[in-house]
N, C-alpha and C. Protein backbone atom coordinates (compact mmCIF):
# COMPACT_ATOMS: atom_id res chain seq x y z
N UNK A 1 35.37 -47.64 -52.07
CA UNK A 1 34.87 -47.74 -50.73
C UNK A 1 33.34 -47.69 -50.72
N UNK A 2 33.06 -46.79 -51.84
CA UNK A 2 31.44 -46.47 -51.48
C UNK A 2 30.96 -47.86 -51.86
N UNK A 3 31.32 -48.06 -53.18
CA UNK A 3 30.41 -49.76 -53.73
C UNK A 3 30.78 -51.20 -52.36
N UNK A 4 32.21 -50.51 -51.98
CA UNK A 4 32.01 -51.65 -50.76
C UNK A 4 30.86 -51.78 -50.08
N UNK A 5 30.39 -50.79 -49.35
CA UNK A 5 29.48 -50.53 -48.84
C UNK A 5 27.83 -50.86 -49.51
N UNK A 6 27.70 -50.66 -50.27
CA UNK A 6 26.69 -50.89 -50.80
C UNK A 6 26.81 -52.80 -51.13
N UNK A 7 27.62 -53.34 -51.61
CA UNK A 7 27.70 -54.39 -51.68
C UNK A 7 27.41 -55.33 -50.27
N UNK A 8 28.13 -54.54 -49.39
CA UNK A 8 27.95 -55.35 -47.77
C UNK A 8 26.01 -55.42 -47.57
N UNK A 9 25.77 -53.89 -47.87
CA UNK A 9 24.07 -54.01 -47.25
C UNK A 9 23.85 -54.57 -48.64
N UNK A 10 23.95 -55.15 -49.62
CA UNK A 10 22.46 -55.79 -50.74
C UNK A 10 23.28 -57.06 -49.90
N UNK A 11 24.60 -57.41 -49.48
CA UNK A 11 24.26 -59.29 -49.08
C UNK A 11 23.81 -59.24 -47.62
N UNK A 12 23.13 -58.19 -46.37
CA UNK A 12 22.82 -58.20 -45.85
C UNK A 12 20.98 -58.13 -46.10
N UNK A 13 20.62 -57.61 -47.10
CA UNK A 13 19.25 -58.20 -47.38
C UNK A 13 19.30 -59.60 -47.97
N UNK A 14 20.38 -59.77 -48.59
CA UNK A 14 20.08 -60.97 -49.17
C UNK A 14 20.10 -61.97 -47.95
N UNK A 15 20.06 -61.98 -47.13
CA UNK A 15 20.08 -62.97 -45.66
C UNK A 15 19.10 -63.23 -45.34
N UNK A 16 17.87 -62.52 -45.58
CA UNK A 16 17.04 -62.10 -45.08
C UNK A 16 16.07 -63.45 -45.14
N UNK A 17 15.15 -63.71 -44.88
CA UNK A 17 14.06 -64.59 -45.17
C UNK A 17 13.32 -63.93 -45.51
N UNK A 18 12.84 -64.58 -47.46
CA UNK A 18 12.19 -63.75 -48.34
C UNK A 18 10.76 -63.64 -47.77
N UNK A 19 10.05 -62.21 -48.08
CA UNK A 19 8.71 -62.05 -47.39
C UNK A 19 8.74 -61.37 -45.64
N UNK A 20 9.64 -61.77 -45.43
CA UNK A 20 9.70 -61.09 -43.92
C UNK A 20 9.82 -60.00 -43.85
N UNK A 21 9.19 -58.74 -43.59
CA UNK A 21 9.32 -57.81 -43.27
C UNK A 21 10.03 -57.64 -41.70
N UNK A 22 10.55 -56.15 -41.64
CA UNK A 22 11.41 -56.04 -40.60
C UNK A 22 10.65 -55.25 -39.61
N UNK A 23 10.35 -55.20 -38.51
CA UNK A 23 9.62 -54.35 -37.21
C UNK A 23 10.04 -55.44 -35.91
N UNK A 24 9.19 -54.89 -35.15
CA UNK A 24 8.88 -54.97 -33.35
C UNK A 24 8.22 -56.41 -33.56
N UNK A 25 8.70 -57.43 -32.77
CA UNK A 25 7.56 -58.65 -32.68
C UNK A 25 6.87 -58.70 -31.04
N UNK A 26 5.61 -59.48 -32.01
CA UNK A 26 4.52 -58.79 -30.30
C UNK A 26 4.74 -59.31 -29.02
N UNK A 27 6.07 -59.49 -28.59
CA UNK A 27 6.31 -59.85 -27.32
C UNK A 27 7.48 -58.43 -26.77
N UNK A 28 7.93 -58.16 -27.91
CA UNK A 28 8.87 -56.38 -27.58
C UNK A 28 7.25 -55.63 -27.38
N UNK A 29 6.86 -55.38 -28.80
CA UNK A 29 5.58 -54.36 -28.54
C UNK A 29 4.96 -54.60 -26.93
N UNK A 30 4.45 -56.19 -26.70
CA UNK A 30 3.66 -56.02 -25.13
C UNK A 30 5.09 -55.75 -23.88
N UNK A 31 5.64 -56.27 -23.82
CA UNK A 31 7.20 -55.23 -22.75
C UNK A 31 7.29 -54.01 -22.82
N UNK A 32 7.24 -52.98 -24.16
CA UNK A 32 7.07 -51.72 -24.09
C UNK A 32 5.73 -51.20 -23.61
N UNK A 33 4.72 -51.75 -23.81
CA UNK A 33 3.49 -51.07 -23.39
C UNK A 33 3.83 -51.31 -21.92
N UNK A 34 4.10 -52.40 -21.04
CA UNK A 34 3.98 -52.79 -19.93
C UNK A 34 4.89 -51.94 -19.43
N UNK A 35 5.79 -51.22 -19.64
CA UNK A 35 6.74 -49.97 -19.38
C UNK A 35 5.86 -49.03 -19.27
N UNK A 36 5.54 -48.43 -20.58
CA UNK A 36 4.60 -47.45 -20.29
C UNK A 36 3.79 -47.74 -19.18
N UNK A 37 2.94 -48.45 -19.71
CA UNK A 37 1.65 -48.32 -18.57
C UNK A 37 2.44 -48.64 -17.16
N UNK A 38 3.57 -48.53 -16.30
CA UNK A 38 4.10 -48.59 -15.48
C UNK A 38 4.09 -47.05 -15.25
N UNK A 39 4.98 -46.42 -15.76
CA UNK A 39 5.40 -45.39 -15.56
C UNK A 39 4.17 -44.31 -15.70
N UNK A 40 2.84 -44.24 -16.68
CA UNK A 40 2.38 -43.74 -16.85
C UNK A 40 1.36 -43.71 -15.24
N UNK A 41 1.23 -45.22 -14.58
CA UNK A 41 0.25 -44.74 -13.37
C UNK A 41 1.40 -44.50 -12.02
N UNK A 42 2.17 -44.47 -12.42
CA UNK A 42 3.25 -44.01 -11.16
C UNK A 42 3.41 -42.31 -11.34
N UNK A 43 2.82 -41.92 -12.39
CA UNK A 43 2.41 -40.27 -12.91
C UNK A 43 1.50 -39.79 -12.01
N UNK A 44 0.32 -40.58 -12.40
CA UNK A 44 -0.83 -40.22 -12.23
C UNK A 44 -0.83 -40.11 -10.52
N UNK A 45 -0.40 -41.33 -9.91
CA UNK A 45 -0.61 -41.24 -8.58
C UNK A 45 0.21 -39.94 -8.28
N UNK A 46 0.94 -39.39 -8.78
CA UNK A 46 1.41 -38.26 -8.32
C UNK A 46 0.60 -36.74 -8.35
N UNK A 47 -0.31 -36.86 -9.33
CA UNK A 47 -0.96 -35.83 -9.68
C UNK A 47 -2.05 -35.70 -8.76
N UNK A 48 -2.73 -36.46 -7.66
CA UNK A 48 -3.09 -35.39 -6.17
C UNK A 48 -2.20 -34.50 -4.92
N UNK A 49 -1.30 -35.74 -5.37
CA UNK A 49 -0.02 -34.63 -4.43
C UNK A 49 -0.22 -32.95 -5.30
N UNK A 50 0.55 -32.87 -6.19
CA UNK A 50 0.79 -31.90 -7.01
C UNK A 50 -0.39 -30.51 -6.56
N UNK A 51 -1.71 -31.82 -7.07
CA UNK A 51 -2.93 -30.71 -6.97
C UNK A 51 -3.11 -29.77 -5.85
N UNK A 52 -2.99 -30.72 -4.74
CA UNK A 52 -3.18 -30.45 -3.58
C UNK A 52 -1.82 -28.89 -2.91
N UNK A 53 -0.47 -29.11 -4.00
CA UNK A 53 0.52 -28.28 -3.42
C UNK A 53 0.24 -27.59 -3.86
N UNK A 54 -0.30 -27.30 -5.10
CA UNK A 54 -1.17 -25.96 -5.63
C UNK A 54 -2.19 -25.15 -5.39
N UNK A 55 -2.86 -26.10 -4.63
CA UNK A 55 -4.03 -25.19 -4.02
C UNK A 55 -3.63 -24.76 -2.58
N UNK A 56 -2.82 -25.50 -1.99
CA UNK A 56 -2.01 -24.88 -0.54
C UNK A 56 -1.40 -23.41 -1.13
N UNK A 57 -0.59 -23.63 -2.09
CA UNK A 57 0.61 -22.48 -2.53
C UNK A 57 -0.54 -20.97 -3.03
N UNK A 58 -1.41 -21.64 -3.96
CA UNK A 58 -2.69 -20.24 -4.00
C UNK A 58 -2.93 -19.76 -2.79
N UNK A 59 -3.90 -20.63 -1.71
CA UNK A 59 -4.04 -20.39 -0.52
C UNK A 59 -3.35 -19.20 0.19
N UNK A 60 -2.15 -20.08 0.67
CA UNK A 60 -0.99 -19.09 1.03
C UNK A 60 -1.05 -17.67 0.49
N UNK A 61 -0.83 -17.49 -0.94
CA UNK A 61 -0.35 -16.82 -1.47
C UNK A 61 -0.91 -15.80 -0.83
N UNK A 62 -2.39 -15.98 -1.39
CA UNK A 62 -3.97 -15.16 -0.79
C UNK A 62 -3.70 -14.55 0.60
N UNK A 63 -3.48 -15.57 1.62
CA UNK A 63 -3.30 -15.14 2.34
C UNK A 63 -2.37 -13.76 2.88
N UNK A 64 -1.46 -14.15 2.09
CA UNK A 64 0.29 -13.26 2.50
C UNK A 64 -0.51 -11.98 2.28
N UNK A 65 -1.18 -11.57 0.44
CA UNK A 65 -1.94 -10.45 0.49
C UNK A 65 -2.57 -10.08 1.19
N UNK A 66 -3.46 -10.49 1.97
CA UNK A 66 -4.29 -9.80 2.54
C UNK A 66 -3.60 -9.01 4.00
N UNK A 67 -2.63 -10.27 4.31
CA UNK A 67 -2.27 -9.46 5.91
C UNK A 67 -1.29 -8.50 5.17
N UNK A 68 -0.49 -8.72 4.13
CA UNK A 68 -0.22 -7.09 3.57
C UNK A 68 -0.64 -6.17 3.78
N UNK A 69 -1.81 -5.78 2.95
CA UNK A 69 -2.67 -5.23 2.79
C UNK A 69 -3.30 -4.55 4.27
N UNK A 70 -3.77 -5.33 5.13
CA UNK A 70 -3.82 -4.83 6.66
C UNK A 70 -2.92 -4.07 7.26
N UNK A 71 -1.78 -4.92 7.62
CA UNK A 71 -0.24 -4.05 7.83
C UNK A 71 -0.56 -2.79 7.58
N UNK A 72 -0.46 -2.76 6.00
CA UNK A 72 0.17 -1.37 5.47
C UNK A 72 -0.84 -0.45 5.59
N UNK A 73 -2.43 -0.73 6.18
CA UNK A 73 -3.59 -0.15 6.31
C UNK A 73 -3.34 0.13 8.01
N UNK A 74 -2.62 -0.63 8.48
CA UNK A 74 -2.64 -0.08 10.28
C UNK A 74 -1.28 0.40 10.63
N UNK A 75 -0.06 0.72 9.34
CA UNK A 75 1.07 1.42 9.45
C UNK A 75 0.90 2.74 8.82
N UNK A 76 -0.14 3.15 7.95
CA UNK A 76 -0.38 4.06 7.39
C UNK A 76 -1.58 5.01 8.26
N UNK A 77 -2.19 4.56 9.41
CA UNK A 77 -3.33 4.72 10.08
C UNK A 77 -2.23 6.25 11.23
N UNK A 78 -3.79 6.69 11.35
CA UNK A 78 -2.83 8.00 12.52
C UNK A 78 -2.92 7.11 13.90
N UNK A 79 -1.54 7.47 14.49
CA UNK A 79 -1.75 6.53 16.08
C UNK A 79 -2.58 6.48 16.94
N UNK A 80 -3.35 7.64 17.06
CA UNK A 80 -3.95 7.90 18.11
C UNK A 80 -5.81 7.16 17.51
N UNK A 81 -6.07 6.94 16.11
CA UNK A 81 -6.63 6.44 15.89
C UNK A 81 -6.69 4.31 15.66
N UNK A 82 -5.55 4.32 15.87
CA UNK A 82 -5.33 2.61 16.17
C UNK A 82 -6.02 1.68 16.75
N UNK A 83 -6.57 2.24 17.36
CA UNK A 83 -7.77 1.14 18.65
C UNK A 83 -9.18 0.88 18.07
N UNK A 84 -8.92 1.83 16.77
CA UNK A 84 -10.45 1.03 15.90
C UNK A 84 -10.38 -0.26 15.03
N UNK A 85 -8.98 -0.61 15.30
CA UNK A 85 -9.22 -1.73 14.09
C UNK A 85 -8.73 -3.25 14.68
N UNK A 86 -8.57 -2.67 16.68
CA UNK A 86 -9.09 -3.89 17.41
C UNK A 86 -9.50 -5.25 17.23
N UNK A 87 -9.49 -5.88 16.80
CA UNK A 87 -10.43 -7.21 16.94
C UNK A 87 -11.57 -6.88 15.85
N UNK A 88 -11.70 -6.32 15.06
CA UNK A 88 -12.15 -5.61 13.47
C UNK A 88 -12.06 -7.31 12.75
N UNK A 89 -13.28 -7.45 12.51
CA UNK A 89 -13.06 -9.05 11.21
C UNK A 89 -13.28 -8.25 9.70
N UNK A 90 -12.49 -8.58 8.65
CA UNK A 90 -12.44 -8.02 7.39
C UNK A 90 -13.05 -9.37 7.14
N UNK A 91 -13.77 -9.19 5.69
CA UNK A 91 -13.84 -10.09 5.27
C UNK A 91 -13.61 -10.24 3.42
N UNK A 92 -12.80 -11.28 2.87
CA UNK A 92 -12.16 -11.30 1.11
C UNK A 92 -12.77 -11.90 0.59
N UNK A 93 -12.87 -11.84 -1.01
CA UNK A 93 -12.91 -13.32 -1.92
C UNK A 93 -11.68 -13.59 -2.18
N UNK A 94 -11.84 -14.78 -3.33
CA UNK A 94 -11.02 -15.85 -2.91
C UNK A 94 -10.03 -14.64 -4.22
N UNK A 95 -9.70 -13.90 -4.73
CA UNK A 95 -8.50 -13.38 -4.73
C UNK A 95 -8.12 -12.44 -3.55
N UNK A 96 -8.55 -12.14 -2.80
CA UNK A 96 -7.84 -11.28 -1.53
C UNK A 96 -8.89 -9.58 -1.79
N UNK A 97 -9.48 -9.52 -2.49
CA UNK A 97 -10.56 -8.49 -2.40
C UNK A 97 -11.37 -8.55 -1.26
N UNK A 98 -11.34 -6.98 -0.73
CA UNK A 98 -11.95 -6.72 0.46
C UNK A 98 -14.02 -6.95 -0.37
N UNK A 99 -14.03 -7.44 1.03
CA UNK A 99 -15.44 -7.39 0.99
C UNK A 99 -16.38 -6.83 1.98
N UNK A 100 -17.86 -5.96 1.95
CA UNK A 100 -17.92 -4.86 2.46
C UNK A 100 -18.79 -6.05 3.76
N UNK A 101 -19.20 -6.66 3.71
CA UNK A 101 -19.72 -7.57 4.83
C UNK A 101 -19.82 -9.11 4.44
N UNK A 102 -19.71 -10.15 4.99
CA UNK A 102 -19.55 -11.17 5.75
C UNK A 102 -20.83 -12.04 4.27
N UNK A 103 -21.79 -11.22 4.17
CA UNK A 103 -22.35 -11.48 3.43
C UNK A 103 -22.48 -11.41 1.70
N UNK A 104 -21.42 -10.15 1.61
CA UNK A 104 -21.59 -10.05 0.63
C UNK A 104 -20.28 -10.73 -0.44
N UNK A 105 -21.08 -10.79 -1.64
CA UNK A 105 -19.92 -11.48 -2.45
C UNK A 105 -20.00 -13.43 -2.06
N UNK A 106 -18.78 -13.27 -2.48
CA UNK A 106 -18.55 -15.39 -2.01
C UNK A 106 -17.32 -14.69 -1.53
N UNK A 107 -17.55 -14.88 0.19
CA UNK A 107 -16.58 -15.02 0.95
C UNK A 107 -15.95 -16.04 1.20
N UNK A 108 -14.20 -15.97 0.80
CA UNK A 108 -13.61 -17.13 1.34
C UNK A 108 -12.34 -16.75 2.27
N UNK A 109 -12.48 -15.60 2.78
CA UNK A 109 -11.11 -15.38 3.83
C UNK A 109 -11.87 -14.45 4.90
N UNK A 110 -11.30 -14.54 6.15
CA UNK A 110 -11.94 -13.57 7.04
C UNK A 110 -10.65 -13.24 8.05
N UNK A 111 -10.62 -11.91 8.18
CA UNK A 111 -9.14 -11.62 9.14
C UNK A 111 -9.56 -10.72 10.16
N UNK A 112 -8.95 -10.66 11.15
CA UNK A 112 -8.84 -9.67 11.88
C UNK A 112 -7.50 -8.83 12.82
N UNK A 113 -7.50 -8.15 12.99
CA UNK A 113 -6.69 -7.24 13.46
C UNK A 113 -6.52 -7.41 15.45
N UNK A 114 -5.39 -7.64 15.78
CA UNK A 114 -5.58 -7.65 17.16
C UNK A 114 -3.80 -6.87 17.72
N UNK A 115 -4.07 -6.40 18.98
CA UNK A 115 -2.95 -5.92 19.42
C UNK A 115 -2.67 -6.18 20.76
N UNK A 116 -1.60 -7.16 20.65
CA UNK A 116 -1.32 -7.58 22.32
C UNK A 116 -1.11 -7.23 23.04
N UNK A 117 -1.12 -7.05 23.95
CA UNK A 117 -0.34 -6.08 25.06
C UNK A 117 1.18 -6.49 25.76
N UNK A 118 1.98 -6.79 24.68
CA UNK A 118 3.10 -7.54 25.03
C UNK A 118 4.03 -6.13 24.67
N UNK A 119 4.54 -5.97 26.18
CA UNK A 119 5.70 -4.68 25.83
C UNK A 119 6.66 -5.30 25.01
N UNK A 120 7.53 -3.71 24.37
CA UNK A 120 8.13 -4.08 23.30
C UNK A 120 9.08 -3.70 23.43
N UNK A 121 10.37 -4.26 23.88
CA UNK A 121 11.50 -3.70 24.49
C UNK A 121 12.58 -3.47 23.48
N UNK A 122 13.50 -2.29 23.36
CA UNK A 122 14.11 -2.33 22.54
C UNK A 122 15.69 -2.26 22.96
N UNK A 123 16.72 -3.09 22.34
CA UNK A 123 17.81 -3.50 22.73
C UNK A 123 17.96 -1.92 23.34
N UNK A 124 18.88 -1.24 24.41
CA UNK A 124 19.49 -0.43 25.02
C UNK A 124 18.41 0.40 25.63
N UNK A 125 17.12 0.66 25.11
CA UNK A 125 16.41 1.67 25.16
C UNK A 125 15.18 1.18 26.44
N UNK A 126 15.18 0.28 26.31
CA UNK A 126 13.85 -0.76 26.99
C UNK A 126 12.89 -0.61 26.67
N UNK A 127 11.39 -0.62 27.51
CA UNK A 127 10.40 -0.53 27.26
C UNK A 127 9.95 0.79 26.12
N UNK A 128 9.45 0.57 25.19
CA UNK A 128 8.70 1.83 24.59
C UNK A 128 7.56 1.66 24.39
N UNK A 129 6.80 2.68 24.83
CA UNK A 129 5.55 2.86 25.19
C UNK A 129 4.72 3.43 23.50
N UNK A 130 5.69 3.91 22.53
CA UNK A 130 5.26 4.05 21.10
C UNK A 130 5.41 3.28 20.16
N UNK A 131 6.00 2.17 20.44
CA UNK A 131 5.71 1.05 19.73
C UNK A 131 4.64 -0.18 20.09
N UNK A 132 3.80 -0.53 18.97
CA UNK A 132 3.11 -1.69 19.23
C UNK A 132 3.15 -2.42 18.70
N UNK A 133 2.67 -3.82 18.88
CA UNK A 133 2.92 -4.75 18.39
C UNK A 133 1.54 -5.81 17.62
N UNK A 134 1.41 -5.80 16.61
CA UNK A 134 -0.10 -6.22 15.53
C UNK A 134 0.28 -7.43 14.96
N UNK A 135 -0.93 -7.87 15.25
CA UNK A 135 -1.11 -9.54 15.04
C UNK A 135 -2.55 -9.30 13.88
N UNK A 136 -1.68 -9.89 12.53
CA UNK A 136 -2.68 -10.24 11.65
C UNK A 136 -3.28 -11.45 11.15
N UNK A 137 -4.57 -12.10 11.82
CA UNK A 137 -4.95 -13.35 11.72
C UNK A 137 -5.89 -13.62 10.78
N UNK A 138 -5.43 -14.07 9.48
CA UNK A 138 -5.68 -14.36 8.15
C UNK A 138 -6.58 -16.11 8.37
N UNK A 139 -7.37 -16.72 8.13
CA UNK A 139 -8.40 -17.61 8.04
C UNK A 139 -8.98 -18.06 6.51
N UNK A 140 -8.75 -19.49 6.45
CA UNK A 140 -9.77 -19.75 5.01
C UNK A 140 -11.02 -20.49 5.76
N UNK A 141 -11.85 -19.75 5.16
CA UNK A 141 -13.49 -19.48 5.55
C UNK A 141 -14.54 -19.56 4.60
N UNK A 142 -14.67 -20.73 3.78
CA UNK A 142 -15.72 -20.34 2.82
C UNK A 142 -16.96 -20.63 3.23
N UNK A 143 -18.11 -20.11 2.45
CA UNK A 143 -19.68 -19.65 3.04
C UNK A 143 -20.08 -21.41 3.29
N UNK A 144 -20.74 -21.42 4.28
CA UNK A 144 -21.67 -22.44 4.77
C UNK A 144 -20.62 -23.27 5.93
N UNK A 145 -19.23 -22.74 6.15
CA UNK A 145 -18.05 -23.33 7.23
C UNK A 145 -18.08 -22.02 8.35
N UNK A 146 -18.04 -23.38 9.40
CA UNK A 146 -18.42 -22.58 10.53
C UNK A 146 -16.77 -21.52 10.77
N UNK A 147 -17.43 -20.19 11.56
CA UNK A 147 -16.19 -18.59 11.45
C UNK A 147 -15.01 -19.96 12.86
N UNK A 148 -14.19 -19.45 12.24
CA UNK A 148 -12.78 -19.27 13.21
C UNK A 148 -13.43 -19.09 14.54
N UNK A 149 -12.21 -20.01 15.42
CA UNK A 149 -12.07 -19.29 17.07
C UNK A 149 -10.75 -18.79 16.61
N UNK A 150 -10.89 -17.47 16.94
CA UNK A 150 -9.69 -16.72 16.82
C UNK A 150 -8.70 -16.86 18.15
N UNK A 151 -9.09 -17.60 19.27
CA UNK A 151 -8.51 -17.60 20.33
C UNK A 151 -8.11 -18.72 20.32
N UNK A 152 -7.81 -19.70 19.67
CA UNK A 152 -7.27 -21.13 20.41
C UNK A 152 -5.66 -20.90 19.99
N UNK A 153 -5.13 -21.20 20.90
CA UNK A 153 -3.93 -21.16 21.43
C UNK A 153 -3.16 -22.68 20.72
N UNK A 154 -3.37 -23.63 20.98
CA UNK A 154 -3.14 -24.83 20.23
C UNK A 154 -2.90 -24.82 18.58
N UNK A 155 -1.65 -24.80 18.08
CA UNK A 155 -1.48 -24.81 16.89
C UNK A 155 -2.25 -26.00 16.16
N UNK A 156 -2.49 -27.14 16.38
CA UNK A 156 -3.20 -27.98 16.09
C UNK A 156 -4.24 -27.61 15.58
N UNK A 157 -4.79 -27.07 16.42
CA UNK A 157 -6.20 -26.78 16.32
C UNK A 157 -6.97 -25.53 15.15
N UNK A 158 -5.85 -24.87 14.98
CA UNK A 158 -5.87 -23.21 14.71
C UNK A 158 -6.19 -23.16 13.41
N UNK A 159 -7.49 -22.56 12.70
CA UNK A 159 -7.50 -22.62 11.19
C UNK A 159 -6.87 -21.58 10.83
N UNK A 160 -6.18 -20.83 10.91
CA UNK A 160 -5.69 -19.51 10.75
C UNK A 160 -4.24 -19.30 10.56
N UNK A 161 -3.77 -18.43 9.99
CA UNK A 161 -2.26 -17.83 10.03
C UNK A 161 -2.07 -16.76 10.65
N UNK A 162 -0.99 -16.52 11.54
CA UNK A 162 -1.01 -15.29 11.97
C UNK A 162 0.46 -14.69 11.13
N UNK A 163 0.23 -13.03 11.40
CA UNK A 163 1.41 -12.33 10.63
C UNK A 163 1.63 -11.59 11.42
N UNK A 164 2.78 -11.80 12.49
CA UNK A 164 2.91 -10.32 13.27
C UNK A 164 3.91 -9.31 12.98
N UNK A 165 3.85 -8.14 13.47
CA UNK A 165 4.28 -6.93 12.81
C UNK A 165 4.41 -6.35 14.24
N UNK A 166 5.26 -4.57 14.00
CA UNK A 166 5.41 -4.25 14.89
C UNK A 166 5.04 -2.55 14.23
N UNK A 167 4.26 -1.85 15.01
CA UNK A 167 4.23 -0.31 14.34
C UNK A 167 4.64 0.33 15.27
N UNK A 168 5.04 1.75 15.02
CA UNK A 168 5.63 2.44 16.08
C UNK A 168 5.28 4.21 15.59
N UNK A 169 5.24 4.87 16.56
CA UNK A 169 4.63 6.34 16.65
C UNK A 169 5.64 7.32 16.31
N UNK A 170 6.18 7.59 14.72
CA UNK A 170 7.33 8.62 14.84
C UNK A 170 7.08 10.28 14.68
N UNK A 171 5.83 10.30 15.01
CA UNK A 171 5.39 12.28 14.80
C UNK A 171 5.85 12.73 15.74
N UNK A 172 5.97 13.80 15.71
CA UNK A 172 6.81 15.11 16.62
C UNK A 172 6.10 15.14 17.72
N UNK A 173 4.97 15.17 17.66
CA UNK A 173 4.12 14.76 19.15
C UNK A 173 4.40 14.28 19.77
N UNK A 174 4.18 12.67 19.59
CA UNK A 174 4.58 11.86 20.42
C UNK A 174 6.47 12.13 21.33
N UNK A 175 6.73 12.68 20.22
CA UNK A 175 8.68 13.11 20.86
C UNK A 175 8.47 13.71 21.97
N UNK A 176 7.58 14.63 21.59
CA UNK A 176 7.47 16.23 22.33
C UNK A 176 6.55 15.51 23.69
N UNK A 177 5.76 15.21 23.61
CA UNK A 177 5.21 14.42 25.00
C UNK A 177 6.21 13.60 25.89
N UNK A 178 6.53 12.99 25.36
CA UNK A 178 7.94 11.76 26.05
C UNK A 178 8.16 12.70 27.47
């Protein structure tokens, strides 16, 4: 069986046309390149999309931290001290580090703290007067772009994210007053 085999491939070279070597002739080789180079700029055009979802998704990310970071700075705050951090603009770099003024550092986020006056009713209980309700408005702001209107109402328009939250007053005080 084995010499069969071997006998089949030496009369399959022997077919051959002497001197001819065996490869790709240059009309396969130019069809394969023309593949490639197809597929290769149908890549490329993809790679500003991509870029662009990456620097949204950082963005974001940045963002989410920082109104974290607020939250848990105006849930951790004593109640009766709450009304200082009002309409308060923080200002980050571009990893979400607080920055001590507007000026300092390379600012690229600016937030502030606001509290609506939207009662906060709770299923059976109704109105409670110890719960409030915090709006954290996160902004990309880098130096030489004009600050946020923190007031436009028009999502369109709005450079900003908001994160709202709800805090509420559970010390014995506040019980004991009720």
């Amino acid at each position: 069986m084995k010499s069969l085999f071997l006998h089949s491939l030496h009369q399959a070279r022997a077919k051959r046309r002497p001197g001819v070597d065996s490869g790709f002739s240059l009309v396969e080789v130019v069809i394969a390149l023309g593949i490639v180079a197809t597929v290769m700029v149908a890549l490329l055009a993809l790679l500003p999309l991509g870029m662009d979802a990456l620097r949204e998704s950082a963005d974001l990310t940045v963002q989410s931290r920082i109104a974290q970071d607020l939250i848990g700075d105006v849930q951790q705050a004593d109640w009766d001290t709450l009304s200082r951090y009002e309409n308060e603009l923080r200002y980050f770099d571009g990893e979400g580090t607080t920055l001590e003024t507007a000026g300092s550092g390379t600012r690229l986020y600016s937030a502030k703290i606001e509290f609506p006056e939207t009662p906060i009713n709770l299923p059976g209980l109704g109105q409670n007067r110890y719960t409030k309700k915090v709006v954290i408005k996160v902004a990309f702001t880098p130096p030489g772009q004009e600050l946020v209107d923190w007031n436009t109402k028009e999502k369109k328009k709005r450079r900003y994210k908001e994160y709202p939250t709800v805090v509420t007053n559970l010390t014995k005080r506040a019980k004991a007053g009720s």
